[in-house]
C-alpha atoms as a PDB file:
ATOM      1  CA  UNK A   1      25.381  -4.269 -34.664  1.00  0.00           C
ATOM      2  CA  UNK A   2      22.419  -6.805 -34.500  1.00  0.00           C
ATOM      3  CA  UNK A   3      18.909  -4.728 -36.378  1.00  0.00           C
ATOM      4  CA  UNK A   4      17.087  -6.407 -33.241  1.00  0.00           C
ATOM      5  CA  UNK A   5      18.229  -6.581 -29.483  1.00  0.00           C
ATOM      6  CA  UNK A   6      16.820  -8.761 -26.944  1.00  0.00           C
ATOM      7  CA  UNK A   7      14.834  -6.373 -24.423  1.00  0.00           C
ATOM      8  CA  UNK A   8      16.219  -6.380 -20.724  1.00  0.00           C
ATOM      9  CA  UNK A   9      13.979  -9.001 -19.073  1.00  0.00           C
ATOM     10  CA  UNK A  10      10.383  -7.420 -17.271  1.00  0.00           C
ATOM     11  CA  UNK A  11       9.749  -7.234 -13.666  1.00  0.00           C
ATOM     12  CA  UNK A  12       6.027  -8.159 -13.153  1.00  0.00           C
ATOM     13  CA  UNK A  13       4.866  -5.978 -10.288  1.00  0.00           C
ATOM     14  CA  UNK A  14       3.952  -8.986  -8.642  1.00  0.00           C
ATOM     15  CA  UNK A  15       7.632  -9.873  -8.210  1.00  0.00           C
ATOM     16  CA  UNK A  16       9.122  -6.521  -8.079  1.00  0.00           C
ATOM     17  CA  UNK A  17      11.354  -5.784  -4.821  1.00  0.00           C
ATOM     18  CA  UNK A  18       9.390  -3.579  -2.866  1.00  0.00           C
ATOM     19  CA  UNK A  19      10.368  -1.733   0.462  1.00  0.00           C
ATOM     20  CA  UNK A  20       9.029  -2.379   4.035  1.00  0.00           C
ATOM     21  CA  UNK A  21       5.699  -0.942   4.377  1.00  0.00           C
ATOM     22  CA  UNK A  22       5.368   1.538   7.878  1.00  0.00           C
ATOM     23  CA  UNK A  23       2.437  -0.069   8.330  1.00  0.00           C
ATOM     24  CA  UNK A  24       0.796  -3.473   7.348  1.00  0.00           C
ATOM     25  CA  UNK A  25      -2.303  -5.124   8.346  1.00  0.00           C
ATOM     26  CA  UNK A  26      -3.206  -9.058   7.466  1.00  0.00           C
ATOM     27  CA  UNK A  27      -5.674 -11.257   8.195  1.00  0.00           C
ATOM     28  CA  UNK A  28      -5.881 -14.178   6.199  1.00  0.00           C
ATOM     29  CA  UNK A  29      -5.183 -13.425   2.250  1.00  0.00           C
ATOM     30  CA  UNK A  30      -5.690  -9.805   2.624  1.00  0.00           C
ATOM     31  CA  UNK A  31      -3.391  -6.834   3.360  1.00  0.00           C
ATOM     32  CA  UNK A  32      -3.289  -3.374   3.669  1.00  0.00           C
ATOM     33  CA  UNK A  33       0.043  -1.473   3.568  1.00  0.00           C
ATOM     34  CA  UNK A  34       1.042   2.198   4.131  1.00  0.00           C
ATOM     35  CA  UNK A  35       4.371   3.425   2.247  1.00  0.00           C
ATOM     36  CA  UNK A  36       6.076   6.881   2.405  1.00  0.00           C
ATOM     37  CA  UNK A  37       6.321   8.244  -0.937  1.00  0.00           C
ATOM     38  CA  UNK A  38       7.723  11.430  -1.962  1.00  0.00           C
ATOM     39  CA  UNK A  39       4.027  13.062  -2.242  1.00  0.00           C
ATOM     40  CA  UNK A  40       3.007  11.830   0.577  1.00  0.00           C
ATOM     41  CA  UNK A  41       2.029   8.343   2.027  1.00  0.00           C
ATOM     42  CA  UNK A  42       0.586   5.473  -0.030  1.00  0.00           C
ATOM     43  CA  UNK A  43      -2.203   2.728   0.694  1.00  0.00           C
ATOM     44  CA  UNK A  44      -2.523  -0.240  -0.949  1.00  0.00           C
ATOM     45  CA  UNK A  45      -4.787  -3.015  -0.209  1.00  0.00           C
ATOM     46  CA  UNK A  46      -5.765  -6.189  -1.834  1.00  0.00           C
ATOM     47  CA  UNK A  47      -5.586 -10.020  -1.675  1.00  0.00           C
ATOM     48  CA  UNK A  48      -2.857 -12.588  -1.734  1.00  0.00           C
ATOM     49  CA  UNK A  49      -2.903 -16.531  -3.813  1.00  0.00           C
ATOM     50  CA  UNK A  50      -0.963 -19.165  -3.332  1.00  0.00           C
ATOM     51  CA  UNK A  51      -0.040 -18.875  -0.350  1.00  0.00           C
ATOM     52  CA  UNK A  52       1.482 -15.026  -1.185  1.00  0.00           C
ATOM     53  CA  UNK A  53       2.850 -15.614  -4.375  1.00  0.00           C
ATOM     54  CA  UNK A  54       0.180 -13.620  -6.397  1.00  0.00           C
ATOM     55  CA  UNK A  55      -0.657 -10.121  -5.069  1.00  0.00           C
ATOM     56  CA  UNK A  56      -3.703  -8.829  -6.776  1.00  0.00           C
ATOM     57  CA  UNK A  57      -4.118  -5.008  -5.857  1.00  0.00           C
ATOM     58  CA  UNK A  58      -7.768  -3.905  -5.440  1.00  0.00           C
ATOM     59  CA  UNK A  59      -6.811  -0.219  -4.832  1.00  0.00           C
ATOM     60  CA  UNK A  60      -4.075   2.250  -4.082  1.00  0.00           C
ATOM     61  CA  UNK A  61      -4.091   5.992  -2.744  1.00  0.00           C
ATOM     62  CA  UNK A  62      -1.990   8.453  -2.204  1.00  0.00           C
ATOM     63  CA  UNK A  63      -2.740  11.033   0.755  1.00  0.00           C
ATOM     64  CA  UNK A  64      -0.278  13.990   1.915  1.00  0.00           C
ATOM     65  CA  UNK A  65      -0.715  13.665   5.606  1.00  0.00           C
ATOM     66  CA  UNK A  66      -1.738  10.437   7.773  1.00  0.00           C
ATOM     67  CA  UNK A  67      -4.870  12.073   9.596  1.00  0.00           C
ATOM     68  CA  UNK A  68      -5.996  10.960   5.625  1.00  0.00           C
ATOM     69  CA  UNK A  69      -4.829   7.596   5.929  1.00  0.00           C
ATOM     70  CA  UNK A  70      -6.484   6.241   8.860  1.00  0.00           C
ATOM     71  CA  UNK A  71     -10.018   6.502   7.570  1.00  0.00           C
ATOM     72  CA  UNK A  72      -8.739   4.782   4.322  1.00  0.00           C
ATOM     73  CA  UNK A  73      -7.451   1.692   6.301  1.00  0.00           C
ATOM     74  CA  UNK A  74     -10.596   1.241   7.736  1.00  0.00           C
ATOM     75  CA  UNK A  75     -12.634   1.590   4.786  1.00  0.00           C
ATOM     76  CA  UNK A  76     -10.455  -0.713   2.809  1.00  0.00           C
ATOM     77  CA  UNK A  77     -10.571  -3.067   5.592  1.00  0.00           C
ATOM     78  CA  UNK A  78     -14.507  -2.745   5.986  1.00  0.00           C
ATOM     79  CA  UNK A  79     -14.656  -3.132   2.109  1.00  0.00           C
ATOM     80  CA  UNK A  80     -12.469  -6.600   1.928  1.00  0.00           C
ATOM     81  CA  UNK A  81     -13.815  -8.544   5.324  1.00  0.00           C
ATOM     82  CA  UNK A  82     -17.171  -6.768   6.085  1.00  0.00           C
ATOM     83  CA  UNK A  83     -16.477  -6.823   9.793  1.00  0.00           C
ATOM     84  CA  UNK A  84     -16.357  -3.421  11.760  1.00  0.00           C
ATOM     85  CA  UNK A  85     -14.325  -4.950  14.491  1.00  0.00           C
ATOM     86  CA  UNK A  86     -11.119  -5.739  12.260  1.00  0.00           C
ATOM     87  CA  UNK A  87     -11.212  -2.043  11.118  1.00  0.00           C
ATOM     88  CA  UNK A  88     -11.318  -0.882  14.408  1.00  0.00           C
ATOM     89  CA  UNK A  89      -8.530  -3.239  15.900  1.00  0.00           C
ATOM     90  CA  UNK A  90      -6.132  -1.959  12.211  1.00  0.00           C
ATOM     91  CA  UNK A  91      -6.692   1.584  13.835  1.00  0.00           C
ATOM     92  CA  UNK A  92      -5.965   1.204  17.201  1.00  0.00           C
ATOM     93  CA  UNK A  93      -3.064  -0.911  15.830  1.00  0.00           C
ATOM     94  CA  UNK A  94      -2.280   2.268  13.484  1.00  0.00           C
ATOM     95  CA  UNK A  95      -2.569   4.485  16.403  1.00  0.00           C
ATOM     96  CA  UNK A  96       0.380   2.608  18.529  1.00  0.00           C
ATOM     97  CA  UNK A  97       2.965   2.550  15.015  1.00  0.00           C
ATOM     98  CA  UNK A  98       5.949   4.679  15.071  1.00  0.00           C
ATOM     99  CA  UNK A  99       5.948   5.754  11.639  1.00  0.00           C
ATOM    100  CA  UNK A 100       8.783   7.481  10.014  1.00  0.00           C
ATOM    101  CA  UNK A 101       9.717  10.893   9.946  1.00  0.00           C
ATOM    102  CA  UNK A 102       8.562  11.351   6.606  1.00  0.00           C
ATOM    103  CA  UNK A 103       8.281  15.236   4.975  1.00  0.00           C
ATOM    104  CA  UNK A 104       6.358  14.923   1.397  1.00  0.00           C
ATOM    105  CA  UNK A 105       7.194  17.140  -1.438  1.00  0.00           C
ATOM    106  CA  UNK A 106       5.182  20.005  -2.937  1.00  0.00           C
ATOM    107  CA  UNK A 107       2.572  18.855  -5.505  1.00  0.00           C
ATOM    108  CA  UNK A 108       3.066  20.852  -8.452  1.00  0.00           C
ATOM    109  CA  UNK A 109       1.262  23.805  -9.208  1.00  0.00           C
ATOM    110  CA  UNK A 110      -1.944  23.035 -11.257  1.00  0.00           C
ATOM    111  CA  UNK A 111      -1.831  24.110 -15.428  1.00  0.00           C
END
């Protein structure tokens, strides 16, 4: 047996397979996405290069119910273009999606 082995080749999380979001909003280079994840639902927003093949993340959240999502997609919205109206068209565009039936797991108890 070799004393050194090749490591297994790293995804970047740029390229890394990633599901179909339940919800996705993009104007331009920038994107918002909503995920289910097993504690709840995820937002991630940020800006594309080259033509989409560089994803830089500017934030991520995780919320347990989507009445805390909404307000999050606007704010992340506001916080990337600076105009109120895109926010408000992402949530009435929020409003109208038929997300998954999606049940999130208890959080652990605190120490």
């Amino acid at each position: 047996m070799p004393l050194f082995h090749k490591p297994p080749p790293s995804i970047s999380s740029e390229s890394a397979p990633r599901a179909e979001p339940a919800f996705a909003w993009m104007s331009f280079s920038r994107f918002v996405e909503v995920y289910p994840v097993r504690t709840g639902w995820l937002v991630m927003w940020g800006r594309y290069e080259d033509l989409g093949a560089i994803r830089h993340v500017a934030g991520q959240r995780t919320y347990s119910a989507l009445d805390g999502v909404r307000p999050r997609i606007a704010a992340a919205i506001r916080e990337m273009t600076g105009d109120d109206a895109l926010a408000t068209e992402s949530l009435i565009r929020f409003d109208h999606t038929s997300f998954p039936d999606h049940q999130p797991a208890r959080l652990a108890d605190p120490l």
